[in-house]
N, C-alpha and C. Protein backbone atom coordinates (compact mmCIF):
# COMPACT_ATOMS: atom_id res chain seq x y z
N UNK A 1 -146.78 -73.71 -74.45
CA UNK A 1 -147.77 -74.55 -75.11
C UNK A 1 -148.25 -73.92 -76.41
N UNK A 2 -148.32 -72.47 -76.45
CA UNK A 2 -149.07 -72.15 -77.35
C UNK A 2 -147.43 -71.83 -78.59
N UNK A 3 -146.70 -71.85 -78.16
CA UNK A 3 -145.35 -72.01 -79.42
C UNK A 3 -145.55 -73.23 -79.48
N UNK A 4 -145.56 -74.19 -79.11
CA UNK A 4 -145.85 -75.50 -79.91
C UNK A 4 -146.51 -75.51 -80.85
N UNK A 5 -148.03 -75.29 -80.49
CA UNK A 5 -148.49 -75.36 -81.28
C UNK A 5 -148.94 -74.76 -82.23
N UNK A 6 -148.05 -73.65 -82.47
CA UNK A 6 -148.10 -72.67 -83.40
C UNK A 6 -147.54 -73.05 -84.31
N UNK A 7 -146.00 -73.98 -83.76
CA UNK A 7 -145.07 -74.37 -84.76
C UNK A 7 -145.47 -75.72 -85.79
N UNK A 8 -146.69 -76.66 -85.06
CA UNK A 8 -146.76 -77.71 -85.28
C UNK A 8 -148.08 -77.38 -86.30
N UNK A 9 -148.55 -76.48 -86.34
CA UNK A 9 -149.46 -75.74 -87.44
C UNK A 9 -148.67 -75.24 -88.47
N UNK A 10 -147.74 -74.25 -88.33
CA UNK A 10 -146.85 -74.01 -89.42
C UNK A 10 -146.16 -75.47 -89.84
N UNK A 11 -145.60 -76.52 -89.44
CA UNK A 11 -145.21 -77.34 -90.38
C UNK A 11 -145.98 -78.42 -90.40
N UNK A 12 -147.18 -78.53 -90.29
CA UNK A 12 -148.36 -79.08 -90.77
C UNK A 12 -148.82 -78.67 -92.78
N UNK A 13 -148.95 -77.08 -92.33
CA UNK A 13 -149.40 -76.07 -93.18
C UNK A 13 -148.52 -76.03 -94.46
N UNK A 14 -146.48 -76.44 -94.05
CA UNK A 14 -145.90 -76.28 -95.09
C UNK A 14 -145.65 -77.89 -95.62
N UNK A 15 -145.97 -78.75 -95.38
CA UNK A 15 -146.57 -80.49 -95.59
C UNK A 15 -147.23 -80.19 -96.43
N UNK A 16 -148.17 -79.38 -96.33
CA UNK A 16 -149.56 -79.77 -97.07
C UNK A 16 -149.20 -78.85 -98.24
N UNK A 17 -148.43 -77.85 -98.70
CA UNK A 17 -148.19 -77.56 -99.75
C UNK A 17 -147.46 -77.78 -100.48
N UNK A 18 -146.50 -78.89 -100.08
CA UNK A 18 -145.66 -79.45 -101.02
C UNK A 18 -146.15 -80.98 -101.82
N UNK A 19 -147.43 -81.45 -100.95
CA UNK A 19 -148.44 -83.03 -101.73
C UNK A 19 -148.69 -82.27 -102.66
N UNK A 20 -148.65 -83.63 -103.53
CA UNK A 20 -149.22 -83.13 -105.02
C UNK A 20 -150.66 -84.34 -105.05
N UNK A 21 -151.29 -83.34 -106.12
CA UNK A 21 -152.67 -84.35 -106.05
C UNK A 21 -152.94 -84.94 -107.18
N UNK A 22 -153.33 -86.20 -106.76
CA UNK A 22 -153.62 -87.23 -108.40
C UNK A 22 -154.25 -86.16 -109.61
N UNK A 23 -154.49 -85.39 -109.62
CA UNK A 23 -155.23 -84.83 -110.78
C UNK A 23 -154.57 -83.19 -111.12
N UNK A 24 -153.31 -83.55 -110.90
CA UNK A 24 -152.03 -82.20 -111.13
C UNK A 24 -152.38 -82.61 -112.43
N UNK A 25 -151.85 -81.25 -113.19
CA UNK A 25 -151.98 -81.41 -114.47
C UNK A 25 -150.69 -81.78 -115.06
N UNK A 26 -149.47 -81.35 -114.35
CA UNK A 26 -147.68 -81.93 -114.66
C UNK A 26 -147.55 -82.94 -114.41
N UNK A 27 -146.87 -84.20 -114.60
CA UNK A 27 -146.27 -85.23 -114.21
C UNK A 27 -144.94 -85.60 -115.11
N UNK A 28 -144.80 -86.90 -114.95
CA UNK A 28 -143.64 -87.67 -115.70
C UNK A 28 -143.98 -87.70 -116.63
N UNK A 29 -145.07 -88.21 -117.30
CA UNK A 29 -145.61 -88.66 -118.44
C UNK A 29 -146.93 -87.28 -118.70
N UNK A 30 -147.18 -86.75 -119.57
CA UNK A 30 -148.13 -85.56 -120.07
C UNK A 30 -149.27 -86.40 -120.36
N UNK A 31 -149.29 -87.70 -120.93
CA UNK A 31 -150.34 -88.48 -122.42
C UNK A 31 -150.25 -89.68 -121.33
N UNK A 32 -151.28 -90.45 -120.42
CA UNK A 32 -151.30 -91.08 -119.86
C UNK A 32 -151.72 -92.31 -120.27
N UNK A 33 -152.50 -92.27 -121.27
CA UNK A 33 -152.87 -93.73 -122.19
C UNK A 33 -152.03 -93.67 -123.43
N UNK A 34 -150.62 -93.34 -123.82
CA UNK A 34 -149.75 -93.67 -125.09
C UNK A 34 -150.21 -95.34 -125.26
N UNK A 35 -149.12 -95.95 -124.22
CA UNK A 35 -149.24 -97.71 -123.91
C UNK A 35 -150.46 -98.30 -124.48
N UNK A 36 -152.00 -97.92 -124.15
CA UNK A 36 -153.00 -98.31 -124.44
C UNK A 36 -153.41 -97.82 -125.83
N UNK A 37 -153.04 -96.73 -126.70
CA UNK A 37 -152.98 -96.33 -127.54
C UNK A 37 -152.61 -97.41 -128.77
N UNK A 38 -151.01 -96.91 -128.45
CA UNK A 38 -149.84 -97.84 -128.98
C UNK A 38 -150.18 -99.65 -129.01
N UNK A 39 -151.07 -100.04 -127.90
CA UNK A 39 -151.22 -101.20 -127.77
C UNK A 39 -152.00 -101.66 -129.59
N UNK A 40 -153.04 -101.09 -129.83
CA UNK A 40 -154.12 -101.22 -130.62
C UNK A 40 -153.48 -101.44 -132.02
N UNK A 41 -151.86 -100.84 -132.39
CA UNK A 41 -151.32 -100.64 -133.32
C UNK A 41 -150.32 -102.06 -133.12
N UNK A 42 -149.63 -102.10 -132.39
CA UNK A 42 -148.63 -102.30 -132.34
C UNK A 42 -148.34 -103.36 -131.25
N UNK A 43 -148.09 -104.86 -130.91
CA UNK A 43 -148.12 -105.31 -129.39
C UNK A 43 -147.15 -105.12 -128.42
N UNK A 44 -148.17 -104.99 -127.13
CA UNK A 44 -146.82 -103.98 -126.14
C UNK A 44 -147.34 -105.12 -124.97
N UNK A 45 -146.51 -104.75 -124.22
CA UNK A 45 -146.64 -105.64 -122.97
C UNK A 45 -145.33 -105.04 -121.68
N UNK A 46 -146.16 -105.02 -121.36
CA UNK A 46 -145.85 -104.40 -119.40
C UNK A 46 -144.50 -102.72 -120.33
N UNK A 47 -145.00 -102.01 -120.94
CA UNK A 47 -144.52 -100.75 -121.29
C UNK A 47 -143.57 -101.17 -122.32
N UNK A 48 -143.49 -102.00 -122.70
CA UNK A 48 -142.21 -102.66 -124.04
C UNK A 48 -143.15 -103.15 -125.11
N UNK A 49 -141.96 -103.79 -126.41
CA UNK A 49 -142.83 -104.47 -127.31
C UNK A 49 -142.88 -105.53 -127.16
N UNK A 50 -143.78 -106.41 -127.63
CA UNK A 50 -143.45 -107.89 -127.46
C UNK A 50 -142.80 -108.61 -128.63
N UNK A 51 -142.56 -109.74 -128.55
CA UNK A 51 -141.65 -110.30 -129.40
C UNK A 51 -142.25 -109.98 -131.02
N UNK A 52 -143.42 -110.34 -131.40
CA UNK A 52 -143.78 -110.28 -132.45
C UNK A 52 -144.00 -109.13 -133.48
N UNK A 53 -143.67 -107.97 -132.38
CA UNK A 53 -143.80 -106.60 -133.06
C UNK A 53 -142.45 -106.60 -133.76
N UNK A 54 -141.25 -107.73 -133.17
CA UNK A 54 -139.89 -106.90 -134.01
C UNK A 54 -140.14 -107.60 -135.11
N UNK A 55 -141.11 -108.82 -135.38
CA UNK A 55 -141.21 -109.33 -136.69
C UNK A 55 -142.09 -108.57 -137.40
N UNK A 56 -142.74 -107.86 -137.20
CA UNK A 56 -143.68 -107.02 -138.37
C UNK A 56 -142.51 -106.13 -139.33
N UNK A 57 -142.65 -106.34 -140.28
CA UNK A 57 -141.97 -105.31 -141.83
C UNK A 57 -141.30 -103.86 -141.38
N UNK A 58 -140.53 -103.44 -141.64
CA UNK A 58 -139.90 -102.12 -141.74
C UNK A 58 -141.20 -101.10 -141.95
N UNK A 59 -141.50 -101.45 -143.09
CA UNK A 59 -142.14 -100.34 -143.86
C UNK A 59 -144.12 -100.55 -143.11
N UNK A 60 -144.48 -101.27 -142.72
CA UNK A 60 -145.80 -102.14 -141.98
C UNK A 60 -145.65 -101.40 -140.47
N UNK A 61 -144.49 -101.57 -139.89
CA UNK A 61 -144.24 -100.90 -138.68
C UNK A 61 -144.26 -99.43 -138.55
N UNK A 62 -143.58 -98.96 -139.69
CA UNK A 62 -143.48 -97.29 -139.84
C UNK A 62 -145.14 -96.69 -139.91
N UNK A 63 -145.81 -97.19 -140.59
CA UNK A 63 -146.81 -97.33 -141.18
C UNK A 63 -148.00 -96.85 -139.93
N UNK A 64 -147.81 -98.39 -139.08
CA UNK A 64 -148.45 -98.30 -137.62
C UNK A 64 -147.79 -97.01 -136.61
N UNK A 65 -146.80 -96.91 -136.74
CA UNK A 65 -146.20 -95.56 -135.90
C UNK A 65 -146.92 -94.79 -136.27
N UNK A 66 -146.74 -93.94 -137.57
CA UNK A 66 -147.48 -92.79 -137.72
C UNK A 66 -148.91 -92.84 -137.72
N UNK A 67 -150.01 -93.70 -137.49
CA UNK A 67 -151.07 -93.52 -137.51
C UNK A 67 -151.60 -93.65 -136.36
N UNK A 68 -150.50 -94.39 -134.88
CA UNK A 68 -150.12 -94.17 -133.64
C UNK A 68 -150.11 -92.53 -133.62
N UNK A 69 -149.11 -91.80 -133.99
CA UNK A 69 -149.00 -90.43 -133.94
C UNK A 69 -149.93 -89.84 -134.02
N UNK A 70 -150.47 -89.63 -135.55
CA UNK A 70 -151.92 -89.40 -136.33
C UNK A 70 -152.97 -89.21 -134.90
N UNK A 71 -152.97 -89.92 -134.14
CA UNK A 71 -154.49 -90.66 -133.27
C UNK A 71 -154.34 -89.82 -132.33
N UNK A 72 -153.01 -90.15 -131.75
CA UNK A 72 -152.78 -89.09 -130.29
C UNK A 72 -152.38 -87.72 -130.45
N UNK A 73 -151.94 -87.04 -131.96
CA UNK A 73 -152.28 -85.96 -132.21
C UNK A 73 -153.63 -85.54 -132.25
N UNK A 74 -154.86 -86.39 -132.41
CA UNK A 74 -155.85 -86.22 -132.56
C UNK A 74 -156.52 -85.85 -131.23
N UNK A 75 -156.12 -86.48 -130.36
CA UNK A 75 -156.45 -86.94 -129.01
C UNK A 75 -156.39 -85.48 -128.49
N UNK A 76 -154.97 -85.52 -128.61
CA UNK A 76 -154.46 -83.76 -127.92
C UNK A 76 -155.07 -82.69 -128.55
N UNK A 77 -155.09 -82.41 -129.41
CA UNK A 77 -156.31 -81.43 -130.25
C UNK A 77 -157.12 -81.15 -129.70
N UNK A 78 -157.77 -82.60 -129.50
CA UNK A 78 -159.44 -82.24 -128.83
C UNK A 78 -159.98 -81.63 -127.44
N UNK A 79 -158.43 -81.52 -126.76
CA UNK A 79 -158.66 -81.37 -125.25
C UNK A 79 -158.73 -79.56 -125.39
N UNK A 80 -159.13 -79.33 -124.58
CA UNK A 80 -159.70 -77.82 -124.48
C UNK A 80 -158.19 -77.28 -123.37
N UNK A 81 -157.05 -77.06 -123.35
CA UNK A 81 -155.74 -76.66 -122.91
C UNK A 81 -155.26 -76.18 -123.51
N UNK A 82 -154.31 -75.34 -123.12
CA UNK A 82 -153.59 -74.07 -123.53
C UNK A 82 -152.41 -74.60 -124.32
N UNK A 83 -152.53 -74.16 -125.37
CA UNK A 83 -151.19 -74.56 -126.54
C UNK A 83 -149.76 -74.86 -126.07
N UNK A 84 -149.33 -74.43 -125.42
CA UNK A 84 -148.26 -74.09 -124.67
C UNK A 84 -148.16 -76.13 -124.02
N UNK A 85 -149.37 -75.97 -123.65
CA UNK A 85 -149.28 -77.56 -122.38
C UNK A 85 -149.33 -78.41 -123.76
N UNK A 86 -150.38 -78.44 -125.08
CA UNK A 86 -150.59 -79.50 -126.32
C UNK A 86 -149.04 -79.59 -126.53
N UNK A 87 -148.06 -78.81 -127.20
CA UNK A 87 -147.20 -78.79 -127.84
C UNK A 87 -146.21 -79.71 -126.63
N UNK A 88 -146.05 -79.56 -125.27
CA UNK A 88 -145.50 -80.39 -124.71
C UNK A 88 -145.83 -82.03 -124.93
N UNK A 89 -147.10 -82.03 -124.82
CA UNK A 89 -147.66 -83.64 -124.88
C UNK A 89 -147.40 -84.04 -126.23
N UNK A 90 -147.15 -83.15 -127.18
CA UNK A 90 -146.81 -83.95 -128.24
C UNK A 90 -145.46 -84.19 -128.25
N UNK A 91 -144.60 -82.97 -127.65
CA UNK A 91 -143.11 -83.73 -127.35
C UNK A 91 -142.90 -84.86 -126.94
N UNK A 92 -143.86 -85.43 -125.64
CA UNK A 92 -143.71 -86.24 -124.30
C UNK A 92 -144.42 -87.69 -125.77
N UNK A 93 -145.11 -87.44 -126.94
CA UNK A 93 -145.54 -88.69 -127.49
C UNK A 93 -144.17 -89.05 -128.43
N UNK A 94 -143.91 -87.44 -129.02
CA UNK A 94 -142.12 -88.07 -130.14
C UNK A 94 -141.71 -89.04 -129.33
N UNK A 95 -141.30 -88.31 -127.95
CA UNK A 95 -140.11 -89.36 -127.15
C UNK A 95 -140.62 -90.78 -127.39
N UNK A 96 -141.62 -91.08 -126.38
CA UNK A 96 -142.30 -91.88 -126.82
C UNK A 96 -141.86 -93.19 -127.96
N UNK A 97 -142.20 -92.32 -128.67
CA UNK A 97 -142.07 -92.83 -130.10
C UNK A 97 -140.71 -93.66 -130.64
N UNK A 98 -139.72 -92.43 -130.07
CA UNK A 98 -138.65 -92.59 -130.64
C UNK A 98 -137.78 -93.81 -129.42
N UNK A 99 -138.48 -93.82 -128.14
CA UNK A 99 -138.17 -94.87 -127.39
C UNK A 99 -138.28 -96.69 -128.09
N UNK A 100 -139.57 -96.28 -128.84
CA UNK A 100 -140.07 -97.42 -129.13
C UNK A 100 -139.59 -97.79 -130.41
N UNK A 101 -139.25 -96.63 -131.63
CA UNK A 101 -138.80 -96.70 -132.73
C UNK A 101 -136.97 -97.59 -132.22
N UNK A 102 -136.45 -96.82 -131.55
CA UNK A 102 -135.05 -97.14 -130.91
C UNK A 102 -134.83 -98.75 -130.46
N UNK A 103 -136.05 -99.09 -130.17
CA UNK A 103 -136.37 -100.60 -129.38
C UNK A 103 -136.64 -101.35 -130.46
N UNK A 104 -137.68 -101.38 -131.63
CA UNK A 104 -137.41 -102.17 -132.55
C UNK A 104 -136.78 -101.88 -133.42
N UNK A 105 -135.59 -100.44 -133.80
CA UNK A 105 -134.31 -101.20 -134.28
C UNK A 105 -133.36 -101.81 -133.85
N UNK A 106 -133.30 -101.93 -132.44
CA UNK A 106 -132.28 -102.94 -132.17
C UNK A 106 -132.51 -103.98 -132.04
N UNK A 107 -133.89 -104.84 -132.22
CA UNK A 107 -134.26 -106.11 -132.30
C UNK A 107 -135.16 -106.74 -133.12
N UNK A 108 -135.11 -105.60 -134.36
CA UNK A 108 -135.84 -106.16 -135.59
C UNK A 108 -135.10 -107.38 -136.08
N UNK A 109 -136.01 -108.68 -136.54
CA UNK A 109 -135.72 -109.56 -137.32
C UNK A 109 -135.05 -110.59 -136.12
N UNK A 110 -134.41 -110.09 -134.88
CA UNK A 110 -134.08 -111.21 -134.12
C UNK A 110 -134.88 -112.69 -134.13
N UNK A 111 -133.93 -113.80 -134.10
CA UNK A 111 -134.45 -115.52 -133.63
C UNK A 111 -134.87 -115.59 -132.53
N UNK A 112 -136.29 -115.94 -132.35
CA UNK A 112 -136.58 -115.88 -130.59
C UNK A 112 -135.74 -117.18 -130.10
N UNK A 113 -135.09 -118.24 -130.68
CA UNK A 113 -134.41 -118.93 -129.76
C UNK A 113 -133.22 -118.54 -129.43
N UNK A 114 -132.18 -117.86 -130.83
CA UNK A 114 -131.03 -117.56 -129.99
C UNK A 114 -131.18 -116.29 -129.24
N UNK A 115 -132.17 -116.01 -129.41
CA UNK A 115 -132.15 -114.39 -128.45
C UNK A 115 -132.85 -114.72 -127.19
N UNK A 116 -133.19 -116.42 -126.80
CA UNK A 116 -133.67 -116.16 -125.17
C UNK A 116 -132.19 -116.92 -124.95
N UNK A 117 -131.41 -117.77 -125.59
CA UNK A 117 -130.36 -118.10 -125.29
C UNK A 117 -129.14 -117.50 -124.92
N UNK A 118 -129.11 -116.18 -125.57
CA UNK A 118 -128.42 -115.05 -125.48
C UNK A 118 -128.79 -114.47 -123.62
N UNK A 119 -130.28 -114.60 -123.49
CA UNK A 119 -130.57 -113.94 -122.24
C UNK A 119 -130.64 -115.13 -121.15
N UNK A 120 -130.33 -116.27 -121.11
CA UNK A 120 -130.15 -117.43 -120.21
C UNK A 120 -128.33 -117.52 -119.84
């Protein structure tokens, strides 16, 4: 009885150190409001752009990116963390960036009719 439950304590004990807790400081994403960020600049919808962002200007869009950047560089600055963790979150915003930069060049200037026709 008492090896049972010795054992059922030890893998109780090694359970509980492998949960991670909502307020880890690592995850998938470093910058948890980019989306809501990015929203204010730029229109996004469910983590994408929406149609009307591929119609905004080349140079109007670039424009909104970097002052996107600008903001959440600002953001990260202000947090009181060790350089080491900032310089990641600003990696984790390039990507980011360059996800979204990547997304409206391949559908800048598209026709929203032949392009839902294309997807029907």
């Amino acid at each position: 009885m008492k090896i049972k439950l010795i054992n059922m304590v030890l893998v109780l004990s090694a359970l509980s150190g492998f949960a991670q807790t909502p307020e880890s400081e690592l995850s998938d994403s470093l910058v948890g409001n980019k989306q809501e960020v990015l929203n204010k600049y730029i229109p996004i919808v469910n983590g994408g752009l929406k149609y009307s962002a591929y119609q905004i200007p080349v140079d109007v869009f670039v424009s909104k990116i970097n002052d996107f950047k600008a903001k959440m560089n600002t953001q990260i600055d202000s947090e009181r963390k060790n350089q080491s963790l900032k310089d990641l979150k600003r990696k984790d915003v390039d990507l980011y960036i360059n996800e979204i930069v990547k997304a409206y060049r391949s559908r800048y200037g598209t026709d929203s009719l032949s392009y839902e026709t294309y997807l029907d």
